[in-house]
N, C-alpha and C. Protein backbone atom coordinates (compact mmCIF):
# COMPACT_ATOMS: atom_id res chain seq x y z
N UNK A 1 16.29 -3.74 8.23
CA UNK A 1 16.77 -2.99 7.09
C UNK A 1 17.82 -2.00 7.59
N UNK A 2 18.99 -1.93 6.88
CA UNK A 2 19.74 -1.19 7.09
C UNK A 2 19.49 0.41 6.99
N UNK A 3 20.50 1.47 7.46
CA UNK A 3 20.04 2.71 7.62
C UNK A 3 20.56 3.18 5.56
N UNK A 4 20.95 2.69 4.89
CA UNK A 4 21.55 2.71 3.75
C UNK A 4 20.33 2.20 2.86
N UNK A 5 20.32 1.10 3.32
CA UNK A 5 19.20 0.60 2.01
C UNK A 5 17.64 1.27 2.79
N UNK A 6 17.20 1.60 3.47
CA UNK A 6 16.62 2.34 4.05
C UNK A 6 16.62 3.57 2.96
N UNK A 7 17.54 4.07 3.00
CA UNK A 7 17.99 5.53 2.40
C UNK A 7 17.50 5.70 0.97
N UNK A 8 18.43 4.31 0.76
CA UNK A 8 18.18 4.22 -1.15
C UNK A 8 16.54 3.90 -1.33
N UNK A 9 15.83 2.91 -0.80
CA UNK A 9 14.26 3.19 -0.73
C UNK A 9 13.62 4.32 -0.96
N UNK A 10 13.79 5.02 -0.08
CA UNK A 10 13.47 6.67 -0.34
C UNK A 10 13.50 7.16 -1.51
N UNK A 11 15.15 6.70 -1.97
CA UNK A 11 15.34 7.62 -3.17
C UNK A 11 14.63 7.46 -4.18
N UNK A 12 14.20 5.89 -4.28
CA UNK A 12 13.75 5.44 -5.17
C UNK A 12 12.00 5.50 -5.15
N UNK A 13 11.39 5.97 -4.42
CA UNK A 13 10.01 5.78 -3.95
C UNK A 13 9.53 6.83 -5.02
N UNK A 14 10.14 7.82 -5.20
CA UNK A 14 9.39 9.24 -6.16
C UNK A 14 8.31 8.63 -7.30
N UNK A 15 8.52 7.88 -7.46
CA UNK A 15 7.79 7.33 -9.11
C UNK A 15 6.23 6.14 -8.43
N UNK A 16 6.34 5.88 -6.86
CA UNK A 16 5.48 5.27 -6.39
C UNK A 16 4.29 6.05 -5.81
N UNK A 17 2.97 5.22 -5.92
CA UNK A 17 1.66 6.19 -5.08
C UNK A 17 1.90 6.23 -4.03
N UNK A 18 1.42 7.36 -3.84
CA UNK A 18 1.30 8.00 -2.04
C UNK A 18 0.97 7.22 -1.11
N UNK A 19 0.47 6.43 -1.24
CA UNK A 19 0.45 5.29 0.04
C UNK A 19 1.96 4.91 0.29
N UNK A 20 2.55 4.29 -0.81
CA UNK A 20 3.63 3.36 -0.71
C UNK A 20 5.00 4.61 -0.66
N UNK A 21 4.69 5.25 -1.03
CA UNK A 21 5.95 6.36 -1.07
C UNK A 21 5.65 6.92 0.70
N UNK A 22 4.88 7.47 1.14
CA UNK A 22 4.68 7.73 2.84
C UNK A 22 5.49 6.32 3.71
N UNK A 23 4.34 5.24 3.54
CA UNK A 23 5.03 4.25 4.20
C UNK A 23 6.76 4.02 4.19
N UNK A 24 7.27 4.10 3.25
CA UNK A 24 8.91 4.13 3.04
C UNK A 24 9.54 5.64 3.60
N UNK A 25 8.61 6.57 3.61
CA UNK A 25 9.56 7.58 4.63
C UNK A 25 8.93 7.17 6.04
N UNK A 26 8.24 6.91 6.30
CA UNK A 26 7.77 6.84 7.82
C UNK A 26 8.55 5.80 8.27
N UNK A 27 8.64 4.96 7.54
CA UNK A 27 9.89 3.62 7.91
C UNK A 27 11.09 4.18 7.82
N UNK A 28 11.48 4.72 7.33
CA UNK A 28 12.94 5.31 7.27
C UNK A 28 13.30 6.59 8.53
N UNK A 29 12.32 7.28 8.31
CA UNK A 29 12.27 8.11 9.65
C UNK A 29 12.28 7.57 10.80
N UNK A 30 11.95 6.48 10.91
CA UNK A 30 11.89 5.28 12.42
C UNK A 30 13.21 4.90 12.73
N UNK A 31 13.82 4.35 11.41
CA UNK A 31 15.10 3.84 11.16
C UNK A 31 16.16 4.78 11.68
N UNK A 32 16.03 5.72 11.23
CA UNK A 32 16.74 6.67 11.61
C UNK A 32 17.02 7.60 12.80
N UNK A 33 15.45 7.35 13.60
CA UNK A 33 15.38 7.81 14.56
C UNK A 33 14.71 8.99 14.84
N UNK A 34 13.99 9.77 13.66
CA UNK A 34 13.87 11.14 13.57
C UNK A 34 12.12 11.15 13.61
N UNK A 35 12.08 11.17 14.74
CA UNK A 35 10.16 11.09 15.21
C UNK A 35 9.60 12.16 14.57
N UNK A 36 10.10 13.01 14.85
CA UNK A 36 8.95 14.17 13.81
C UNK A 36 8.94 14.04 12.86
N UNK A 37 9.62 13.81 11.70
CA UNK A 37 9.72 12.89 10.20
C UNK A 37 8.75 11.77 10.44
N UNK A 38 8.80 11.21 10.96
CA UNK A 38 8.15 9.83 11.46
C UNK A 38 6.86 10.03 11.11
N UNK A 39 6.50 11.02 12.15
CA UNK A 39 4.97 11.47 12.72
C UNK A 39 4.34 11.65 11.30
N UNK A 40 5.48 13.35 10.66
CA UNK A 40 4.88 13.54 9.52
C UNK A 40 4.26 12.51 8.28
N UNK A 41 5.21 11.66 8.25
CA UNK A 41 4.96 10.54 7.43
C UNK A 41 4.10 9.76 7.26
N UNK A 42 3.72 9.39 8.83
CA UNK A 42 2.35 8.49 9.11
C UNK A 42 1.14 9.28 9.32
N UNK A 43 0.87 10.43 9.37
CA UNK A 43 -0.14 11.53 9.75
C UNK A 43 -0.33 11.27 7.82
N UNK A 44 0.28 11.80 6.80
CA UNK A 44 0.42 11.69 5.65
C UNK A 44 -0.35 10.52 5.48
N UNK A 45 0.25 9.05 5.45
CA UNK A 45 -0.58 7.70 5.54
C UNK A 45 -2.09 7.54 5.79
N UNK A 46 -1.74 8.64 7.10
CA UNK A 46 -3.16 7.99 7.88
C UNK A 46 -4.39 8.86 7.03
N UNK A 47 -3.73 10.38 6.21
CA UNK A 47 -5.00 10.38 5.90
C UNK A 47 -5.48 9.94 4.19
N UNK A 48 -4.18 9.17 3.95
CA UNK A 48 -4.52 8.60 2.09
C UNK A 48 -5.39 7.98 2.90
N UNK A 49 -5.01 6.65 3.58
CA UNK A 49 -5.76 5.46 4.34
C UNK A 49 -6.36 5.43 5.75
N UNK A 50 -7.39 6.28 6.40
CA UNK A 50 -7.49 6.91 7.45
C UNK A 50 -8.11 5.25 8.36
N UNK A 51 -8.38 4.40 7.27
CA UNK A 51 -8.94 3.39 8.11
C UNK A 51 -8.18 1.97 8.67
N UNK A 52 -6.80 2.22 8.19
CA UNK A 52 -5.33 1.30 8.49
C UNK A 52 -4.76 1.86 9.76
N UNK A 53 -5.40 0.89 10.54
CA UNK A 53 -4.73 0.51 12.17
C UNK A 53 -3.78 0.06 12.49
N UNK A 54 -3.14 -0.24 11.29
CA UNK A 54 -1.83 -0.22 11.69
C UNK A 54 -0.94 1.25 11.22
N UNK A 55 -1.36 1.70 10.70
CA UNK A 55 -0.90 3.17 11.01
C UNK A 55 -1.43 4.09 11.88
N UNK A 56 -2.82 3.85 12.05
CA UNK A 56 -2.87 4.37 13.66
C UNK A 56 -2.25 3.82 14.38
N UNK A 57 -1.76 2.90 14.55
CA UNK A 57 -0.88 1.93 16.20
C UNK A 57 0.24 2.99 16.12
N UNK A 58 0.67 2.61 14.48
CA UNK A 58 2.37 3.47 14.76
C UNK A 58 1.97 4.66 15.13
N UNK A 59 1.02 5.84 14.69
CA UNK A 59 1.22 6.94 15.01
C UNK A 59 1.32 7.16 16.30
N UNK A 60 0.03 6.13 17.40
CA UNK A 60 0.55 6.27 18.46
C UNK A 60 1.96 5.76 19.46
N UNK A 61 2.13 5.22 18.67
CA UNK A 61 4.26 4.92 19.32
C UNK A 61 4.44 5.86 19.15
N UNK A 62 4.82 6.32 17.68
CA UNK A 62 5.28 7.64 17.46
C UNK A 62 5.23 8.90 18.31
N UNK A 63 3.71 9.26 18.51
CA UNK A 63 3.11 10.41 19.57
C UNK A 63 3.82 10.00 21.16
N UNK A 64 3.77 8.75 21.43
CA UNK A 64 4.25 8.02 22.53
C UNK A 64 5.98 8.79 23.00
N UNK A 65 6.59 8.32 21.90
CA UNK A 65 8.27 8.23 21.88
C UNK A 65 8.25 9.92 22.09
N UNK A 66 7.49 10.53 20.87
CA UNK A 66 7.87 12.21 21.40
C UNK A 66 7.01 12.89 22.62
N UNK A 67 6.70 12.34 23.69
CA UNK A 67 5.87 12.54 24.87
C UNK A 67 4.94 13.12 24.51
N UNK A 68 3.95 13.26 22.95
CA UNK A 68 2.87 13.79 23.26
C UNK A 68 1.55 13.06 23.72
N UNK A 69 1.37 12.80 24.30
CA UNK A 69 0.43 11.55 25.32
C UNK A 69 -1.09 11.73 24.54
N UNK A 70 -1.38 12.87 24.47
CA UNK A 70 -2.87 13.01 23.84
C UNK A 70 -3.01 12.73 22.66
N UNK A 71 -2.61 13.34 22.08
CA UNK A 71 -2.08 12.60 20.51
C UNK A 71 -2.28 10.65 20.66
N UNK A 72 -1.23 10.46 21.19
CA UNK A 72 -0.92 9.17 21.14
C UNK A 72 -2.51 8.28 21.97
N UNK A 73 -2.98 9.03 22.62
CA UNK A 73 -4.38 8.40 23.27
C UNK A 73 -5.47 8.31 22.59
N UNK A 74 -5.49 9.57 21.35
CA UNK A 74 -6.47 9.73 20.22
C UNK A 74 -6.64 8.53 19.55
N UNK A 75 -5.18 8.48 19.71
CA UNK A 75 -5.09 7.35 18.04
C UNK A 75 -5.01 6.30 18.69
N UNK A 76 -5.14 5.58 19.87
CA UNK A 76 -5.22 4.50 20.22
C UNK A 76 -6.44 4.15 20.42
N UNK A 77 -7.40 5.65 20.90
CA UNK A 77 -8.65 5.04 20.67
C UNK A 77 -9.44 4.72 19.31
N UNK A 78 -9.18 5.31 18.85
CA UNK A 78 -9.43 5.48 16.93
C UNK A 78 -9.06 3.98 17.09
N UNK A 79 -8.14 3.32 17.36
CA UNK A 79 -7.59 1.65 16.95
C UNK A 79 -8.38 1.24 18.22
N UNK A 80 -9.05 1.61 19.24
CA UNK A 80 -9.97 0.68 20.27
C UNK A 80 -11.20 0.46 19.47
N UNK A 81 -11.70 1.76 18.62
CA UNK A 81 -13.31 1.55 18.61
C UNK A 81 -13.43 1.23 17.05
N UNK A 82 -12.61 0.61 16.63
CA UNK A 82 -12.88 -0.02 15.31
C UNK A 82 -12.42 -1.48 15.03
């Protein structure tokens, strides 16, 4: 996905539930490059849906990419023991 239609997603997400409106900024924040947006986004996700491992995985890339290692070890175990 482009960094544009990326963009316009966003714009358009306001009128969607909080699951699906997070997921489209946390994707766009990736896209873009902007990890702490990122983080925020999927931290948001993780706690509509605290039991989607695949948003724990990303959070830990996420925690990963901005060197916070503990963070990123939490949430990998959270995705080991389930």
């Amino acid at each position: 996905m482009t960094e544009k239609a990326s963009r316009r997603a966003v714009e358009l997400s306001d009128s969607l539930p909080n699951q699906e409106k997070y997921l489209i900024e946390a994707n766009h924040a990736r896209i873009v490059n902007d990890t702490p947006k990122a983080i925020a986004a999927y931290e948001d996700l993780a706690k509509v849906n605290p039991g989607d491992m695949d948003v724990q995985l990303a959070l830990a890339g996420r925690y990963e990419q901005a060197s916070n290692f503990d963070a990123a070890k939490q949430r990998l175990a959270t995705v080991l023991t389930n």
